[in-house]
Protein backbone atom coordinates (compact mmCIF):
# COMPACT_ATOMS: atom_id res chain seq x y z
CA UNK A 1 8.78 -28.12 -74.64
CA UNK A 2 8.84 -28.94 -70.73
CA UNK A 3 10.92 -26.64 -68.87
CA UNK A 4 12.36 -28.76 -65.85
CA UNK A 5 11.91 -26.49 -62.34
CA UNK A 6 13.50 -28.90 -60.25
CA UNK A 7 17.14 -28.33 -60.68
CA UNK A 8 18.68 -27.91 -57.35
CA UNK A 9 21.25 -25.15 -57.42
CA UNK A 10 24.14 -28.68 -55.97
CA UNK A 11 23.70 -29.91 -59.45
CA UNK A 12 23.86 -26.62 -61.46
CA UNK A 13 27.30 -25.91 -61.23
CA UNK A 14 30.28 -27.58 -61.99
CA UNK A 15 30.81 -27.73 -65.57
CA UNK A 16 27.43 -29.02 -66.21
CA UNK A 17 26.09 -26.27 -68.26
CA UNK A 18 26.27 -25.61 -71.13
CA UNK A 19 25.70 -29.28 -72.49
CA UNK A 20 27.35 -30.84 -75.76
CA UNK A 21 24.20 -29.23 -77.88
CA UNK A 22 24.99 -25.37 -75.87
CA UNK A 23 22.13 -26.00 -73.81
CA UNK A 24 21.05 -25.02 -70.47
CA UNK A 25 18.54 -27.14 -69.08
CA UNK A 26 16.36 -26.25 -71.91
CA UNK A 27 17.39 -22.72 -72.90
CA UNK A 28 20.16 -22.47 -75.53
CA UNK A 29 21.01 -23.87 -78.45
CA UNK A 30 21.68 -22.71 -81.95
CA UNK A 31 18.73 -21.23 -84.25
CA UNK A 32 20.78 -19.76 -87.06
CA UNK A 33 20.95 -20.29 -90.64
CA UNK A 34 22.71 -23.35 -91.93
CA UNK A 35 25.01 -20.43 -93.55
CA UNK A 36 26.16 -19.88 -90.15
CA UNK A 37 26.28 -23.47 -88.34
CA UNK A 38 29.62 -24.33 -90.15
CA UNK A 39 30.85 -21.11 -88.66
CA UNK A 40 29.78 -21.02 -84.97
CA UNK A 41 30.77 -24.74 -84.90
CA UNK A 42 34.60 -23.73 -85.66
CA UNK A 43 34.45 -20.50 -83.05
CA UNK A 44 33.50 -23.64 -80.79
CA UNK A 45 36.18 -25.57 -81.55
CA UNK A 46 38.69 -22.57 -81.95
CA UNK A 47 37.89 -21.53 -78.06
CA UNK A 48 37.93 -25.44 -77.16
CA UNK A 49 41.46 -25.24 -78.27
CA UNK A 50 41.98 -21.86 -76.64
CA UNK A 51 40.72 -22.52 -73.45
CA UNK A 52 43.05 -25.27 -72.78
CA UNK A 53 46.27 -23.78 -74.03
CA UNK A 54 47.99 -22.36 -70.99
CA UNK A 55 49.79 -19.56 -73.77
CA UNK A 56 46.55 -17.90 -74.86
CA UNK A 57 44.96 -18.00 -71.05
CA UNK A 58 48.65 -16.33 -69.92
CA UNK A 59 48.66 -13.71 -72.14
CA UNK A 60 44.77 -12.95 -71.23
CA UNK A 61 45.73 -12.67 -67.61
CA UNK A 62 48.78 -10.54 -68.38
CA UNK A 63 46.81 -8.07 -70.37
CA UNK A 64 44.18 -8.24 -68.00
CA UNK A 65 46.49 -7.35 -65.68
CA UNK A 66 48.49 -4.65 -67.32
CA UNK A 67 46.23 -2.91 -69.98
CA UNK A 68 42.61 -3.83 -67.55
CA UNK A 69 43.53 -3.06 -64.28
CA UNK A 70 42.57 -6.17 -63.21
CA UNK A 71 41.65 -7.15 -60.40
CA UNK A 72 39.31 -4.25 -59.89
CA UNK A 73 38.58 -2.67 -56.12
CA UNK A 74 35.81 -4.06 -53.99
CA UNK A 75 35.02 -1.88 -51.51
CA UNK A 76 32.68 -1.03 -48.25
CA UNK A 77 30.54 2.10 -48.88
CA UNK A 78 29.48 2.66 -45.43
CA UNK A 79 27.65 6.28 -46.30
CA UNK A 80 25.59 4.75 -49.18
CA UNK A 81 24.58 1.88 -46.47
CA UNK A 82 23.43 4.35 -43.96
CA UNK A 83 20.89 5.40 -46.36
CA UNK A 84 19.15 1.81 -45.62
CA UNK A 85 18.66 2.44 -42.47
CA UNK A 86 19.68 -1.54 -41.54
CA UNK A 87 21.45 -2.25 -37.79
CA UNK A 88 24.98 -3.99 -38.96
CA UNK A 89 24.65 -3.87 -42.77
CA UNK A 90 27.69 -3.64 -44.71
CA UNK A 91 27.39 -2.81 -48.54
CA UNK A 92 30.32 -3.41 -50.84
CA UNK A 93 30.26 -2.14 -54.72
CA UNK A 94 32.47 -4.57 -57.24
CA UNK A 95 33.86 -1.70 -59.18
CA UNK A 96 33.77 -2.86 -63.00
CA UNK A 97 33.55 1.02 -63.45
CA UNK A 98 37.19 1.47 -62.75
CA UNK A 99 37.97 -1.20 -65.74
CA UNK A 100 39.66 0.71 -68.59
CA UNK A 101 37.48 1.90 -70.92
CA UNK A 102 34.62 2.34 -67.80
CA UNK A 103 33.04 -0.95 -68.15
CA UNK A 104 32.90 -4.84 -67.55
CA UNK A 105 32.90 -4.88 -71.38
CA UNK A 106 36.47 -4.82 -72.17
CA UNK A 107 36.97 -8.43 -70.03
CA UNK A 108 35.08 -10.21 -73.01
CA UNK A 109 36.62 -7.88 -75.87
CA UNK A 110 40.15 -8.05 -74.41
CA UNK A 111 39.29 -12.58 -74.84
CA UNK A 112 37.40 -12.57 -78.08
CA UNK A 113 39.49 -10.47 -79.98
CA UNK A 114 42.36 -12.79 -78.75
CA UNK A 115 40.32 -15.49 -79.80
CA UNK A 116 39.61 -13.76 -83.26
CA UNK A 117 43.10 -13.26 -84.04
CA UNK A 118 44.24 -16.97 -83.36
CA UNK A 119 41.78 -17.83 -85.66
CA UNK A 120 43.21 -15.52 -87.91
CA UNK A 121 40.53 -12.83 -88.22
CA UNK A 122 41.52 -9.83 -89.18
CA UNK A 123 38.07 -7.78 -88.94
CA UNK A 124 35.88 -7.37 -86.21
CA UNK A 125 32.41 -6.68 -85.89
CA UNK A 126 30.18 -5.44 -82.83
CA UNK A 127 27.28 -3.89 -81.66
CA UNK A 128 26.83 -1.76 -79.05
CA UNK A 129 23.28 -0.42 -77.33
CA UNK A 130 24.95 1.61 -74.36
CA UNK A 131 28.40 2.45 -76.45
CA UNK A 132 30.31 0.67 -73.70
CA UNK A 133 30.58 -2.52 -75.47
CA UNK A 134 31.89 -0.61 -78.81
CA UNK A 135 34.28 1.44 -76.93
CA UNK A 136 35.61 -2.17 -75.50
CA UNK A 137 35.82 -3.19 -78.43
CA UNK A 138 37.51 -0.38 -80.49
CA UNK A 139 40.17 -0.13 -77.91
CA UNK A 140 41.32 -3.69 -77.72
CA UNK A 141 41.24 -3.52 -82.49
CA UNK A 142 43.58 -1.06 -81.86
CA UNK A 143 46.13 -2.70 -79.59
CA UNK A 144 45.90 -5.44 -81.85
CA UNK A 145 46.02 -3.77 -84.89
CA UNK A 146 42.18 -5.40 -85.98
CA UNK A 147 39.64 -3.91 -88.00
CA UNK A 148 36.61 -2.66 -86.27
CA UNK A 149 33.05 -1.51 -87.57
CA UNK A 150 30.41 -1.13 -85.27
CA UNK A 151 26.94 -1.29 -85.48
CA UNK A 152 24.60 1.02 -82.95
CA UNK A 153 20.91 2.61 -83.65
CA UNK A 154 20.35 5.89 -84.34
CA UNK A 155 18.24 6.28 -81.23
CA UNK A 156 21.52 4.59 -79.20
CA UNK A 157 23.58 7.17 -80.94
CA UNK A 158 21.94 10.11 -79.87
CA UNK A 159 22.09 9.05 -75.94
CA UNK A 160 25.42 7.98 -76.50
CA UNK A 161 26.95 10.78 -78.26
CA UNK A 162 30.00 10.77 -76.72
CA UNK A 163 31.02 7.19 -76.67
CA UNK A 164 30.26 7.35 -80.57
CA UNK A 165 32.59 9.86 -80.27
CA UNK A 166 35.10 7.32 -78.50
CA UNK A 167 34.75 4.67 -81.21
CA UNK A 168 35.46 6.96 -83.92
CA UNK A 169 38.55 8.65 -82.03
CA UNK A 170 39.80 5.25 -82.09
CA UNK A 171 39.78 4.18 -85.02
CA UNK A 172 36.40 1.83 -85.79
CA UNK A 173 33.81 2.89 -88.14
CA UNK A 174 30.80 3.58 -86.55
CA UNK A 175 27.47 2.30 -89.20
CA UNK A 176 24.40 3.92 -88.02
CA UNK A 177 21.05 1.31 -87.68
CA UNK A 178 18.15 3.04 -88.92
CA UNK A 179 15.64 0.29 -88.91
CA UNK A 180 12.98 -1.11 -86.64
CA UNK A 181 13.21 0.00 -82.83
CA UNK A 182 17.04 1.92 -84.09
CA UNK A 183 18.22 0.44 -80.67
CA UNK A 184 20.43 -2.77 -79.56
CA UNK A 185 18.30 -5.31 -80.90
CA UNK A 186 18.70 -3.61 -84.61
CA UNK A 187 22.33 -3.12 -84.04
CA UNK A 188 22.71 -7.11 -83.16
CA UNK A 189 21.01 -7.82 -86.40
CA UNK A 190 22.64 -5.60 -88.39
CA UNK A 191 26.24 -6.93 -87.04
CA UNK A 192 24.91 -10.87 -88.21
CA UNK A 193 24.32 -9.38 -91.69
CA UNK A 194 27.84 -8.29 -92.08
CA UNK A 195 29.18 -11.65 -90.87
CA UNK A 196 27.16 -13.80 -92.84
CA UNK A 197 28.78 -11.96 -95.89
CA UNK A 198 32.25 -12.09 -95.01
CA UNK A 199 32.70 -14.85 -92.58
CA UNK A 200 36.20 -15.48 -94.23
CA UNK A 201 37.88 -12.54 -92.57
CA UNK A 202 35.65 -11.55 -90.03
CA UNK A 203 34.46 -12.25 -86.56
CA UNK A 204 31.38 -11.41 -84.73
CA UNK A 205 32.35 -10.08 -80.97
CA UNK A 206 29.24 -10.13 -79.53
CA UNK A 207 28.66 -8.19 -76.46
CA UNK A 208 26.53 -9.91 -74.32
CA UNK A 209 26.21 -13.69 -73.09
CA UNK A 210 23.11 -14.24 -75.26
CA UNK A 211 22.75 -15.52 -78.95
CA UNK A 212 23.68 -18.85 -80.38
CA UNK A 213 25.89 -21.33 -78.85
CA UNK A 214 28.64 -20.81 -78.16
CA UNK A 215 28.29 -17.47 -77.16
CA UNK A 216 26.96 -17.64 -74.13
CA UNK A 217 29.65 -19.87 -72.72
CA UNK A 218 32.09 -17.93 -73.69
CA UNK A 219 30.85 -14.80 -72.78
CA UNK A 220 30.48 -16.14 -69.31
CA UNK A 221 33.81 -17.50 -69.10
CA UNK A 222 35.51 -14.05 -70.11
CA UNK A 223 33.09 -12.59 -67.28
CA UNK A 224 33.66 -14.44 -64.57
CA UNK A 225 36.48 -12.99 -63.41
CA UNK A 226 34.23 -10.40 -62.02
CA UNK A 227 32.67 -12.98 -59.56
CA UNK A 228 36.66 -15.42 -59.08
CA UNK A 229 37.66 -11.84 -57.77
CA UNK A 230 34.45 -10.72 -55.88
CA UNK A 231 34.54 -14.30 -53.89
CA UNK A 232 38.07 -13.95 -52.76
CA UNK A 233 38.03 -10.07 -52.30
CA UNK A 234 34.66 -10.31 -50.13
CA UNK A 235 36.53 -13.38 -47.75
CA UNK A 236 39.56 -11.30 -47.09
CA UNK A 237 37.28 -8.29 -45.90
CA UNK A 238 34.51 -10.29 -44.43
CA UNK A 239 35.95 -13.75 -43.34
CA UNK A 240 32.77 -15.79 -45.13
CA UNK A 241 30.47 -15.11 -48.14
CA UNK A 242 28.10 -12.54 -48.59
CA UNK A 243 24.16 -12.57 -48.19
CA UNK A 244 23.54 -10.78 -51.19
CA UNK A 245 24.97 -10.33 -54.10
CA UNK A 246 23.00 -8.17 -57.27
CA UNK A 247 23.46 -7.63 -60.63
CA UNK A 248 21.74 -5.48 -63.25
CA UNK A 249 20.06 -7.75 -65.99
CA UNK A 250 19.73 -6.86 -69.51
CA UNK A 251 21.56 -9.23 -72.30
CA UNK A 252 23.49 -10.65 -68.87
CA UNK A 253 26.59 -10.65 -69.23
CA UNK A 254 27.68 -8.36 -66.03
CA UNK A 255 24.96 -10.89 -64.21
CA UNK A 256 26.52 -13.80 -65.27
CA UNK A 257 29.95 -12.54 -64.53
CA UNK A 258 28.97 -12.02 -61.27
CA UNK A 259 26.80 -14.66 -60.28
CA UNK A 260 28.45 -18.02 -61.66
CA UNK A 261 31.11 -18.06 -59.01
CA UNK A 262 28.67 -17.48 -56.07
CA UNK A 263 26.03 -20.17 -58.19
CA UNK A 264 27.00 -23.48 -56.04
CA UNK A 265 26.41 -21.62 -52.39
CA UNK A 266 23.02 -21.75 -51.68
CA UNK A 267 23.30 -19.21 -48.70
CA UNK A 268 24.00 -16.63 -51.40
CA UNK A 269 21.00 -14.90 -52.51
CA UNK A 270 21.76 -13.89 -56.49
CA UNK A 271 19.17 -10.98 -57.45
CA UNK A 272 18.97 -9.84 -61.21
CA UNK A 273 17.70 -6.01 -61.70
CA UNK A 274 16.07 -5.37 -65.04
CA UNK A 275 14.47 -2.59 -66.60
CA UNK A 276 11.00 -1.87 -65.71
CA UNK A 277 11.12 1.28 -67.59
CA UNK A 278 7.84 3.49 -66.91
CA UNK A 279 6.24 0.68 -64.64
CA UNK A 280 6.10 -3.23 -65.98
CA UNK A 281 2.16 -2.22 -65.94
CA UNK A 282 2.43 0.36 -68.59
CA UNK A 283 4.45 -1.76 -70.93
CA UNK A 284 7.02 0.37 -70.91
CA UNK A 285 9.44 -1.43 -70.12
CA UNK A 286 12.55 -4.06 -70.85
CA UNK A 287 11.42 -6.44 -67.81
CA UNK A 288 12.52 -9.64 -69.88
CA UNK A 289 12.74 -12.11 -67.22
CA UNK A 290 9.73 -10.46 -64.88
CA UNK A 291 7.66 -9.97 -67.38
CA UNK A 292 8.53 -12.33 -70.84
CA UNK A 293 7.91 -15.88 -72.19
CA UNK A 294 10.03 -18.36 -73.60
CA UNK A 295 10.83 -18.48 -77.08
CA UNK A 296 13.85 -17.88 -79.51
CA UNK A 297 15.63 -14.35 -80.12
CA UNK A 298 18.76 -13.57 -82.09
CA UNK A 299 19.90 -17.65 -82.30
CA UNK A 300 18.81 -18.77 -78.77
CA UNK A 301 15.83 -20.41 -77.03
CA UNK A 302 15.53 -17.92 -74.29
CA UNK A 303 13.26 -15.87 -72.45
CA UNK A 304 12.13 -12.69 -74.45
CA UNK A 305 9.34 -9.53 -74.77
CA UNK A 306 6.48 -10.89 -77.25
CA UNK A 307 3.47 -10.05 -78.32
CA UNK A 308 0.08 -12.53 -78.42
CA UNK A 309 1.05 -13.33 -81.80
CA UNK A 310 4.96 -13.94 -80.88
CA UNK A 311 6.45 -11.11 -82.31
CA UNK A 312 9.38 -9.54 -80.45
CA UNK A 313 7.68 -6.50 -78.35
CA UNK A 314 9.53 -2.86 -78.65
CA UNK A 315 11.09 -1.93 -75.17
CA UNK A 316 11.73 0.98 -73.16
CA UNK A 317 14.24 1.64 -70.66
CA UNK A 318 16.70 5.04 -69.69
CA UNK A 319 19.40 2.87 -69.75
CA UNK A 320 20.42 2.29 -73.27
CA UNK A 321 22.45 -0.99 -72.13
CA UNK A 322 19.16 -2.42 -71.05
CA UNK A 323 16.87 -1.71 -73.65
CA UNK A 324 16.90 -5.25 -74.87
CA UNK A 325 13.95 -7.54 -75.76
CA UNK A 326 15.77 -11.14 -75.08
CA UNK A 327 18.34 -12.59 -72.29
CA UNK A 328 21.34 -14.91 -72.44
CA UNK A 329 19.70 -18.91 -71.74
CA UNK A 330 21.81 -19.65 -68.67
CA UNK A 331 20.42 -16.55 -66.67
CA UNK A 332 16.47 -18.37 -68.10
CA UNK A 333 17.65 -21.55 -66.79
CA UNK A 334 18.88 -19.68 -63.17
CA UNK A 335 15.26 -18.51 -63.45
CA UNK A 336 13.54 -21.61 -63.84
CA UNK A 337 15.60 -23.48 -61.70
CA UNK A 338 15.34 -20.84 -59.03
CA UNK A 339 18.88 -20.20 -58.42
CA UNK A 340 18.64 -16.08 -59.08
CA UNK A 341 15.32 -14.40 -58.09
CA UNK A 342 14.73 -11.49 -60.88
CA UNK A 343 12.83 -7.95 -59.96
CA UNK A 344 12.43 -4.87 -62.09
CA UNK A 345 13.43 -1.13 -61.16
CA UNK A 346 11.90 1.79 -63.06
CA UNK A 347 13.83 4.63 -64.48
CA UNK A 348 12.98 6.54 -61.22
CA UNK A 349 14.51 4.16 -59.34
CA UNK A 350 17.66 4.07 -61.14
CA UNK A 351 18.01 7.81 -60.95
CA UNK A 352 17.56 7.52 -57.10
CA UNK A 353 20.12 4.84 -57.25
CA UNK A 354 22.66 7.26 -59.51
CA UNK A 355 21.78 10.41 -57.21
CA UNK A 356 22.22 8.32 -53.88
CA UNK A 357 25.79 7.06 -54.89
CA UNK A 358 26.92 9.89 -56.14
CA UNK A 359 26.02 12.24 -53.33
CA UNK A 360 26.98 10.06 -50.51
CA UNK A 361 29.83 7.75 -52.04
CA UNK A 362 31.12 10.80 -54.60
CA UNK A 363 30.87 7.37 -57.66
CA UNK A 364 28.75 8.27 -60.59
CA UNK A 365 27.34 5.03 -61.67
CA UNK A 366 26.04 4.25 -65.16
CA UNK A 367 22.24 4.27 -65.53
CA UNK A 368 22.40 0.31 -65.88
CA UNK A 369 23.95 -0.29 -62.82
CA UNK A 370 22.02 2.50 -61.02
CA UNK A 371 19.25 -0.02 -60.95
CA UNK A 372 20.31 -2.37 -59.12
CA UNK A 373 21.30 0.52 -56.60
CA UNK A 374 17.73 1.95 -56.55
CA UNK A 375 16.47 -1.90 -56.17
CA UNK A 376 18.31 -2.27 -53.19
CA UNK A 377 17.30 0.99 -51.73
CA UNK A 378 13.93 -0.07 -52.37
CA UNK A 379 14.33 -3.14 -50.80
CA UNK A 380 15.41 -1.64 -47.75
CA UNK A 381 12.13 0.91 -47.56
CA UNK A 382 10.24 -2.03 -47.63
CA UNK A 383 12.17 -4.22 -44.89
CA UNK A 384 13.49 -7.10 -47.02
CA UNK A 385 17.27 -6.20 -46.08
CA UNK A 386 18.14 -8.42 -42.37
CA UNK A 387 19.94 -6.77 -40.00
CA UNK A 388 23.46 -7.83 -39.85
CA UNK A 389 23.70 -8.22 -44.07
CA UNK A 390 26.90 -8.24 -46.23
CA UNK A 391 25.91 -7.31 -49.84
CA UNK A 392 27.75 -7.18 -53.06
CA UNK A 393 26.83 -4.85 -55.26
CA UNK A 394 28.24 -5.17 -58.92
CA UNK A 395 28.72 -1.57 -60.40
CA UNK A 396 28.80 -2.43 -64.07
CA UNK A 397 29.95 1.07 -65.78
CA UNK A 398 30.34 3.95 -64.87
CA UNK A 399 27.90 7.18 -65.32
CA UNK A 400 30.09 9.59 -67.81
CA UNK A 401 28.31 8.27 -70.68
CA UNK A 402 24.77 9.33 -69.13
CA UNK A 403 25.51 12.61 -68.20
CA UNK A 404 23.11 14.14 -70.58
CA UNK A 405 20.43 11.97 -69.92
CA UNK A 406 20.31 12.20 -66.40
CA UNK A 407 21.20 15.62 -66.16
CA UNK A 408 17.72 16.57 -68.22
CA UNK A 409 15.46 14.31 -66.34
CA UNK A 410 17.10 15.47 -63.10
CA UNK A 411 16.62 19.18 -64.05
CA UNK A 412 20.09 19.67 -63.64
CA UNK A 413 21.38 20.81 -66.65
């Protein structure tokens, strides 16, 4: 299969992607079961409907609005950007930490379980690698009075005790994953299983924009609010678009959120963080787009972690939300067609990134985001940031959730 690198970033945009077959460029598509192709073709047709009834888009904006706290700050953090030591930079965070529930999550729960109860679904299933997703997703069952079980690894459960606690206090069963790597990509397949047997009632709320079609489009779409805000917050402060805009990277759907608005301007550079874990070198790490190949995970063609022999490689990061072997397709195609460069920061430099916020800026960020802080730290040390530079930040989630994590390796608890 040719992958086409020529894609100018003029043609990207505009309502080209994904095509009639939930492709972009080549990435995409549906690899399921022909159990599940009757089903993912009605949730396409369901949020066809959706998306062009003014009713169910008003009542997302109003609860968006109201319950959300949408839209969230952006802000200039002028003593994080002395740390860069750049003549004229100005650094501004897009605070998807001060969502309710702590998290960009909630935009795409708050739209698919909507979108699950027009359809008439009564039950929900999830799964959740950081807990932020399953929180999202417990919260918005119980305003609308849906069932929720969600799946999470054992391993995910022990680093996020306290958002397991979160689910439970609100009402969704919690089913522990105990197989393979007992982290997200167990919980995903876990979460399938239960649909497949009970597609009648129930509806798959997947977390990220990865997986079959149409997931990824309408993961986006629910996330790009993040960047329709970020554009029109960062011309009222600056008066033109930023230089810079990054994004942590692990499924993709804070990326994506982020980045599709800014996709069409050229003069915006769009740079994905991932996971480099212990160092991409040591192959410890959950570098997916740095450091993977094409090929399909979880009902997608997409870039993923495999061995020689194809098999889906075990990952490592300190951020449970990025321990994830696969990516959604459009952030492969932005890769391929150059539109978003992609780097890796190590768990080092994400807890520089979560100490450096927090002591100069008083924000704990979560340990996902704190990447793409660190990155940009590191950036700096090495002279890549111009003098002069407005750069958007997107702060994901927020730290609460890591506290125990961080606190251990930072020898501060």
């Amino acid at each position: 299969m040719r992958i086409d690198h020529d894609v100018p970033a003029s043609e990207y945009l505009h309502g080209m992607f994904p095509d009639e077959h939930g492709r972009f460029g080549v990435f995409g598509g549906r690899f399921v079961p022909e159990g599940l192709m009757a089903a993912l073709l009605d949730l396409e047709q369901s949020y066809r409907l959706a998306h062009a009834d003014p009713g169910f888009l008003g009542e997302l904006r109003e609860l968006l609005r109201d319950r959300v706290g949408r839209p969230t700050l952006l802000h200039q953090v002028r003593r994080f950007a002395e740390l860069l030591r750049v003549p004229g930079v100005r650094v501004y965070l897009k605070r998807e930490d001060m969502a309710y529930t702590g998290a960009h999550k909630i935009n795409n729960a708050l739209g698919q379980a909507l979108l699950a109860r027009r359809m008439g679904k009564k039950r929900i299933v999830a799964e959740t690698g950081a807990g932020q997703h399953g929180v999202a997703v417990a919260t918005v069952c119980a305003m609308l009075d849906l069932t929720c079980v969600v799946y999470m690894g054992t391993d995910d459960m022990r680093r996020q005790e306290t958002n397991v606690m979160r689910m439970r206090l609100l009402g969704a069963e919690v089913r522990a994953v105990d197989i393979g790597s007992r982290r997200l990509k167990d919980a995903i397949s876990e979460s399938v299983r239960d649909w497949v047997a009970n597609l009648d009632t129930t509806h798959y709320l997947f977390g990220t924009a990865a997986g079959p079609a149409p997931y990824p489009r309408i993961v986006r779409d629910f996330q790009t609010v993040i960047g329709a805000e970020t554009r029109s917050q960062i011309l009222r402060s600056e008066g033109r678009l930023p230089d810079y805009v990054l994004a942590c990277v692990g499924g993709g759907s804070n990326a994506i959120g982020v980045f599709r608005p800014f996709a069409d301007d050229p003069q915006v550079r769009l740079i994905g963080v991932e996971a480099a874990g212990r160092g991409v070198e040591t192959g410890d790490h959950a570098a997916t787009l740095c450091m993977g190949s094409p090929g399909e995970i979880d009902g997608s063609y997409s870039y993923l972690l495999q061995d020689e022999d194809g098999q889906i490689a075990r990952t490592h990061s300190i951020a449970a939300g990025l321990d994830y072997p696969g990516v959604g397709p459009e952030l492969s195609h932005m890769k391929d067609s150059g539109r978003v460069v992609y780097r890796a920061a190590t768990d080092a430099v994400a807890l520089r990134g979560m100490q450096a916020l927090s002591h100069t800026e008083g924000i704990l960020a979560a340990l996902e985001s704190a990447h793409a802080v660190g990155h940009l730290l590191d950036m700096a040390d090495r002279g890549e940031v111009p003098a002069d530079s407005v750069i958007v930040l997107c702060l994901s989630g927020r730290g609460d959730k890591d506290l125990a994590v961080a606190a251990e390796l930072l020898g501060l608890s």
